[in-house]
N, C-alpha and C. Protein backbone atom coordinates (compact mmCIF):
# COMPACT_ATOMS: atom_id res chain seq x y z
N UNK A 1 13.86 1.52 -5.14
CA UNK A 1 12.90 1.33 -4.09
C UNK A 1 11.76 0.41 -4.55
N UNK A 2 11.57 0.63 -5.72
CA UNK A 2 10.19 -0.20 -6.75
C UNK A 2 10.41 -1.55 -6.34
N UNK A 3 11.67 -1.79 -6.87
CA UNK A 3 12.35 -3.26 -7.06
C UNK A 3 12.69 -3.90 -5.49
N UNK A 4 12.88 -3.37 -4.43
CA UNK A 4 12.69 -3.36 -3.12
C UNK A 4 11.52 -3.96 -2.44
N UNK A 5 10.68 -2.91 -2.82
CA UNK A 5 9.06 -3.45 -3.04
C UNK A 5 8.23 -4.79 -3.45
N UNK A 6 8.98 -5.21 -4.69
CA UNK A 6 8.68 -6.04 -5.42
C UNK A 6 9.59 -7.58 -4.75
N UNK A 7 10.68 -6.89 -4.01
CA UNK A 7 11.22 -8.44 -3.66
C UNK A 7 10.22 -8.74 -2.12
N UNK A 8 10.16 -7.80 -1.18
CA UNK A 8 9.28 -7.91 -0.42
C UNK A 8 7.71 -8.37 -0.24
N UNK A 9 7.25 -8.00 -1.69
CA UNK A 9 5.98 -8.41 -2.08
C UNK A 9 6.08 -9.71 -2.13
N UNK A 10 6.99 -10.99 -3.10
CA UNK A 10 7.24 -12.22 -2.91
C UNK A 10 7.66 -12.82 -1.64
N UNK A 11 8.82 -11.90 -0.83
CA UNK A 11 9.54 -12.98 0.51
C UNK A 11 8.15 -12.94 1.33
N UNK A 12 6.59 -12.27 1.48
CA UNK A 12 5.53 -12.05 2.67
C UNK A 12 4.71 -12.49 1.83
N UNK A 13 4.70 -13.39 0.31
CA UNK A 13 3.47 -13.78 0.03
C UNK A 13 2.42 -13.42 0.04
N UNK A 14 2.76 -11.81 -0.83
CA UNK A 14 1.06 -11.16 -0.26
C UNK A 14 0.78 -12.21 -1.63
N UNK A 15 1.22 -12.19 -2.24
CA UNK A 15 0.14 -13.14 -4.37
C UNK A 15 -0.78 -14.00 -3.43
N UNK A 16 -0.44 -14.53 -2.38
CA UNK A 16 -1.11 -15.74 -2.03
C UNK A 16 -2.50 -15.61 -1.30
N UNK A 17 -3.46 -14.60 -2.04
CA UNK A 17 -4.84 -14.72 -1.85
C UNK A 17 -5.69 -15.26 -3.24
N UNK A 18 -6.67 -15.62 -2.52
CA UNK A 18 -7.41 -16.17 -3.87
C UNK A 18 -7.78 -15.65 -4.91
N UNK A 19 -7.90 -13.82 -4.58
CA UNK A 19 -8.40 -13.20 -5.70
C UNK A 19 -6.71 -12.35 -6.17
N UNK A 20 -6.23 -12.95 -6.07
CA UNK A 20 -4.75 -11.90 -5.52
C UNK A 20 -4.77 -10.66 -5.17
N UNK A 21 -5.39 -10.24 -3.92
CA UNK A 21 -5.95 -9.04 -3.98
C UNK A 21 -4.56 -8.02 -2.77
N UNK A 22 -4.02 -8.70 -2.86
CA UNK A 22 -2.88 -8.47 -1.58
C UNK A 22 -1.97 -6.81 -1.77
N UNK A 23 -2.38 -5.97 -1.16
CA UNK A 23 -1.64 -4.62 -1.35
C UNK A 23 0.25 -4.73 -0.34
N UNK A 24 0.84 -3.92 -0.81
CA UNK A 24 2.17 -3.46 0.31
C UNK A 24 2.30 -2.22 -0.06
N UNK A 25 2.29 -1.47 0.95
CA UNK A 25 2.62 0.01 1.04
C UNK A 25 3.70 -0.09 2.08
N UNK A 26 4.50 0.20 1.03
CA UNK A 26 5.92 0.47 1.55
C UNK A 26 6.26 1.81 1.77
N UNK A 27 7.38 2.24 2.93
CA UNK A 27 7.58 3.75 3.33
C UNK A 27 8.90 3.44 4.17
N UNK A 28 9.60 4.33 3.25
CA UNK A 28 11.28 4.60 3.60
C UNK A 28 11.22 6.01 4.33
N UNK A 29 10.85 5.79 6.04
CA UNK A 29 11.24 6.94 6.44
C UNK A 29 12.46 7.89 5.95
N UNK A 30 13.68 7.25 5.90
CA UNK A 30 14.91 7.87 5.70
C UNK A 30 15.08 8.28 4.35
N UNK A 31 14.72 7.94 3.43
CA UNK A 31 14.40 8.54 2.08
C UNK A 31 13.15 9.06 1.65
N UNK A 32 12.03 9.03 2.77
CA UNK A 32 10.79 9.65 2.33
C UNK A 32 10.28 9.41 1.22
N UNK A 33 10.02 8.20 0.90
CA UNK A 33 9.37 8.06 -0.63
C UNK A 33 8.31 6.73 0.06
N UNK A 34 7.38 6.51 -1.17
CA UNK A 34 6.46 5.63 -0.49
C UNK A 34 5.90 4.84 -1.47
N UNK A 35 6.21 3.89 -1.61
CA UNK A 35 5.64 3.06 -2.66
C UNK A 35 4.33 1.81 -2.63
N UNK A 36 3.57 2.35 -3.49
CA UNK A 36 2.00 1.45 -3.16
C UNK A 36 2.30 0.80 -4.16
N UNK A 37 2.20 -1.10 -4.13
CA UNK A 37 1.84 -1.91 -4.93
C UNK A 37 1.20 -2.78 -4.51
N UNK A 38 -0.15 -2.89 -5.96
CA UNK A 38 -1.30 -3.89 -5.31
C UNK A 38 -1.07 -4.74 -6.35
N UNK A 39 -1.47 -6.00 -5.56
CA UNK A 39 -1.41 -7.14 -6.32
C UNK A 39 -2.43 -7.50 -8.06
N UNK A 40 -2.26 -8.19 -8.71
CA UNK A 40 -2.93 -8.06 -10.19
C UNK A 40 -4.20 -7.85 -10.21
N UNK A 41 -5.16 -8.49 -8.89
CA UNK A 41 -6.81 -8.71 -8.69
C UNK A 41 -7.07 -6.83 -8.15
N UNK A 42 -5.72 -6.22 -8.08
CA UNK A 42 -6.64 -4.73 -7.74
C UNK A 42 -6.01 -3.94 -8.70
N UNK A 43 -5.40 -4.26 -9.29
CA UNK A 43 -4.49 -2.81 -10.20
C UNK A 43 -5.62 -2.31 -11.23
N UNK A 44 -6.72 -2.40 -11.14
CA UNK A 44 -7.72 -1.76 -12.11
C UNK A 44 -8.73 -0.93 -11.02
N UNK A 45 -8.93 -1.70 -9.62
CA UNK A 45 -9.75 -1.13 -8.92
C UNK A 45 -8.63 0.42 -8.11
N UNK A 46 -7.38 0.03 -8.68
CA UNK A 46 -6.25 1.20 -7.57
C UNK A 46 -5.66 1.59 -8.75
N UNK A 47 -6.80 2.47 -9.52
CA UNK A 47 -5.93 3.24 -11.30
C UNK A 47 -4.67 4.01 -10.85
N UNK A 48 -3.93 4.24 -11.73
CA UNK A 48 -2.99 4.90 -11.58
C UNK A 48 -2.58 6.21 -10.61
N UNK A 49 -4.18 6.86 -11.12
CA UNK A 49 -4.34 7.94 -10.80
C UNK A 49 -4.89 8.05 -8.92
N UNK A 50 -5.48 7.44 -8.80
CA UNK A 50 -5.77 6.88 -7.42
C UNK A 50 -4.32 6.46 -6.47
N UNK A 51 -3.65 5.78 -7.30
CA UNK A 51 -2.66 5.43 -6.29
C UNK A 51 -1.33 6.74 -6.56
N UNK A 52 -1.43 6.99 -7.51
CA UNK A 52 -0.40 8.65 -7.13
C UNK A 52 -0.91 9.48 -6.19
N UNK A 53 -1.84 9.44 -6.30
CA UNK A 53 -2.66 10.59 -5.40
C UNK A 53 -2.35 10.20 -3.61
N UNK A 54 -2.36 8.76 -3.52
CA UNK A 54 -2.07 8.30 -2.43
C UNK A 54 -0.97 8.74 -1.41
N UNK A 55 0.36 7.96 -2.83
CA UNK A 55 1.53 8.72 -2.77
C UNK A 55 2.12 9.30 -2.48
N UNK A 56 1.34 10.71 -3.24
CA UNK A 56 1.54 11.61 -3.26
C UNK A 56 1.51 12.79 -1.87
N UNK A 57 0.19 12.10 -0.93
CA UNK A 57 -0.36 12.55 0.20
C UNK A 57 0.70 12.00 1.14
N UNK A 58 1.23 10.86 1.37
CA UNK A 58 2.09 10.09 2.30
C UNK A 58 3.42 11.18 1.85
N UNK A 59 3.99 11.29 1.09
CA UNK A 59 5.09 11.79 0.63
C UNK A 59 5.28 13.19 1.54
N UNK A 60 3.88 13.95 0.59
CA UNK A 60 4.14 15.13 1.19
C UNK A 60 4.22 15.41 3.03
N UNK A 61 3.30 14.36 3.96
CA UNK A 61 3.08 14.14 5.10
C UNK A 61 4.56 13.68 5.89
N UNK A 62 5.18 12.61 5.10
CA UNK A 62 6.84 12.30 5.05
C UNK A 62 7.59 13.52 5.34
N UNK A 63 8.00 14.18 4.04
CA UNK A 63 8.13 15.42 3.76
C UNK A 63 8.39 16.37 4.98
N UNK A 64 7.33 16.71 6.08
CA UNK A 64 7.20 17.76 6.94
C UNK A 64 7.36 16.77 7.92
N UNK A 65 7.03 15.43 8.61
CA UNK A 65 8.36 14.74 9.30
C UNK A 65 6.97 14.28 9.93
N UNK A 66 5.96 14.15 9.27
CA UNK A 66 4.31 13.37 10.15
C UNK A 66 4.33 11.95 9.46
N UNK A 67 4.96 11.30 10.16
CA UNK A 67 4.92 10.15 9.75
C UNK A 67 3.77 8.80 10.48
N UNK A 68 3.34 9.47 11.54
CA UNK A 68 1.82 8.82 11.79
C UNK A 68 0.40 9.10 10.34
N UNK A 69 0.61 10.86 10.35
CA UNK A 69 -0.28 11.62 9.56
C UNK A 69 0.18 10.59 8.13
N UNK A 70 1.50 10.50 7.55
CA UNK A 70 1.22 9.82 6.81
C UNK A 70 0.83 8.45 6.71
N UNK A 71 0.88 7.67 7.28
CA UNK A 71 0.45 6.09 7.08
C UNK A 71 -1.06 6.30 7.83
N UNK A 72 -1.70 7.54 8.32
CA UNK A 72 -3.25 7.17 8.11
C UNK A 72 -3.41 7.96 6.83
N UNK A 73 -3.28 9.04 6.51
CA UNK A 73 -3.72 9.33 4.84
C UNK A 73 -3.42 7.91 3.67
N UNK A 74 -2.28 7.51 3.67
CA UNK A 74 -2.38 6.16 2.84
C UNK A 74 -3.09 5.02 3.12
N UNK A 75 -3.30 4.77 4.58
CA UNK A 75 -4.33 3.50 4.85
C UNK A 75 -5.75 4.20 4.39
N UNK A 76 -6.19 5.20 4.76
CA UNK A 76 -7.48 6.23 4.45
C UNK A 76 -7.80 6.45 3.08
N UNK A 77 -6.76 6.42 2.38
CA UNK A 77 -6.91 6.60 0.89
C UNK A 77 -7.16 5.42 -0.07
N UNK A 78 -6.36 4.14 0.71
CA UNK A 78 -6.74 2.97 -0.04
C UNK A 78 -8.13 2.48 0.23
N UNK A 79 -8.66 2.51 2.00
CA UNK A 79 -10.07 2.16 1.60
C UNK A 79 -11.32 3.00 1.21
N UNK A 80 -10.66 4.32 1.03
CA UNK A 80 -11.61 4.96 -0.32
C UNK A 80 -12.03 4.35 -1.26
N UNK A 81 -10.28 4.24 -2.18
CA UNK A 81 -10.37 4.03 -3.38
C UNK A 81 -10.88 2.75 -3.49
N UNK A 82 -10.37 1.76 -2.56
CA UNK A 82 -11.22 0.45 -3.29
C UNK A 82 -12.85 0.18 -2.40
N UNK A 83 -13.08 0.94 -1.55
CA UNK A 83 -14.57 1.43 -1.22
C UNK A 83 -15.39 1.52 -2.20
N UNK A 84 -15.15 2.79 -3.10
CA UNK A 84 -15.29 3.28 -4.25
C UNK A 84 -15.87 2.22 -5.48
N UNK A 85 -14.92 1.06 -5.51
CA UNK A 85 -15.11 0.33 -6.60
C UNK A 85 -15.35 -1.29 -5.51
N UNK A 86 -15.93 -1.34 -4.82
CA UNK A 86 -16.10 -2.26 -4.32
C UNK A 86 -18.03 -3.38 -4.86
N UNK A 87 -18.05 -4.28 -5.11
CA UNK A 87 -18.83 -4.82 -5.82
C UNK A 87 -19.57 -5.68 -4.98
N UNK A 88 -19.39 -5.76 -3.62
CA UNK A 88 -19.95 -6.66 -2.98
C UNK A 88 -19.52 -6.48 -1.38
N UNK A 89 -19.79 -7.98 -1.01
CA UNK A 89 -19.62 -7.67 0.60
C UNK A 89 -17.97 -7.93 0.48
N UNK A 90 -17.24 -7.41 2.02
CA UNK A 90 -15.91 -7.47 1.86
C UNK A 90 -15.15 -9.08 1.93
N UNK A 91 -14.19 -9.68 1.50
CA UNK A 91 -14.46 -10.59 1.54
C UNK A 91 -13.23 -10.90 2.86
N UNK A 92 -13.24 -12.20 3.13
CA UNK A 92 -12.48 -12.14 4.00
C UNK A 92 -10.86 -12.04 4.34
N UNK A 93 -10.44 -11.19 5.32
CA UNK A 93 -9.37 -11.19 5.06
C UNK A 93 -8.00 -12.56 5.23
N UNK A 94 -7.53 -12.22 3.68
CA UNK A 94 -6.55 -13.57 3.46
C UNK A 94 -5.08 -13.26 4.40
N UNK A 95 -4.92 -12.07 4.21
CA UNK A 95 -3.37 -11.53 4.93
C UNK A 95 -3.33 -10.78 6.23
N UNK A 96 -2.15 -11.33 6.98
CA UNK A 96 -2.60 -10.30 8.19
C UNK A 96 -2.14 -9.15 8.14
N UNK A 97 -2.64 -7.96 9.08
CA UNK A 97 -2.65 -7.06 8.90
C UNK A 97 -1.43 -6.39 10.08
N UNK A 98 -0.69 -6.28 9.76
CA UNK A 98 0.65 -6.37 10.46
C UNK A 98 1.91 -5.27 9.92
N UNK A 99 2.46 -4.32 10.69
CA UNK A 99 3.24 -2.95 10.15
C UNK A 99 4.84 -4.33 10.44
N UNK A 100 5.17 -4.13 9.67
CA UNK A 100 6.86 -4.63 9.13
C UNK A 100 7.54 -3.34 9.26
N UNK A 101 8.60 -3.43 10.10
CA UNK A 101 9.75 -2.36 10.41
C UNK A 101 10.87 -2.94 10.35
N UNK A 102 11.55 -2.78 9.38
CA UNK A 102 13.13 -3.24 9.24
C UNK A 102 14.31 -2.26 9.41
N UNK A 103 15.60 -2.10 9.84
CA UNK A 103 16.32 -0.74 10.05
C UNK A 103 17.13 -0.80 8.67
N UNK A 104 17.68 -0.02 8.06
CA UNK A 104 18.58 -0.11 7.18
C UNK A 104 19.75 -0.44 6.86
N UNK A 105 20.59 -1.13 6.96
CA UNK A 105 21.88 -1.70 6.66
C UNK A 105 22.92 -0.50 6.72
C-alpha cells in the first residue's frame, strides 16, 4: 500500500511545491488501512509520532465502517499537527485540494 502511495505521490506531482510541502493521505476503503505521506519540507513538522496517531484515528474510524468520521479526524489531525509547528503566515496554496477516488481493479 506504502509503495502505492509513493507511485501516486509522483503520477499528481504533489514534490512540485516550492517548499515541497505537498501531503497524500491515502485510504483503501476495502482494506481499511490509511496511509499519510508528506512530502520532505514536512516530515519533521509531521514526526512520526504525530502521523501514527493520525493513522491510527482514520483506521480505527475505517474499522467501524465511518468513513466520513474518518477523513475528518485525518484532515483535523493534520492541521493540528502542522498548526502546532507552524512558523509563520500560511503560505499559499501550491496544490489543489481535490478527493481522488479510483475503484479497484
Amino acid at each position: 500500500m506504502r509503495q502505492y502511495a509513493q507511485s501516486l505521490f509522483l503520477d499528481r506531482e504533489l514534490f512540485a511545491t516550492r517548499g515541497h510541502t505537498g501531503v497524500l493521505l491515502l485510504v483503501s476503503m476495502f482494506e481499511r488501512q490509511v496511509v499519510l505521506l508528506p512530502d520532505r519540507g514536512l516530515e519533521e513538522r509531521l514526526s512520526g509520532d504525530a502521523s501514527k496517531e493520525i493513522v491510527r484515528r482514520m483506521t480505527a474510524a475505517l474499522a467501524a465502517g465511518r468513513v466520513g468520521s474518518a477523513l475528518e479526524d485525518g484532515l483535523a489531525g493534520l492541521e493540528n499537527a502542522l498548526a502546532a509547528s507552524a512558523t509563520g503566515p500560511c503560505p499559499e496554496n501550491e496544490l489543489p485540494d481535490t478527493i481522488v477516488e479510483e475503484e479497484g481493479a
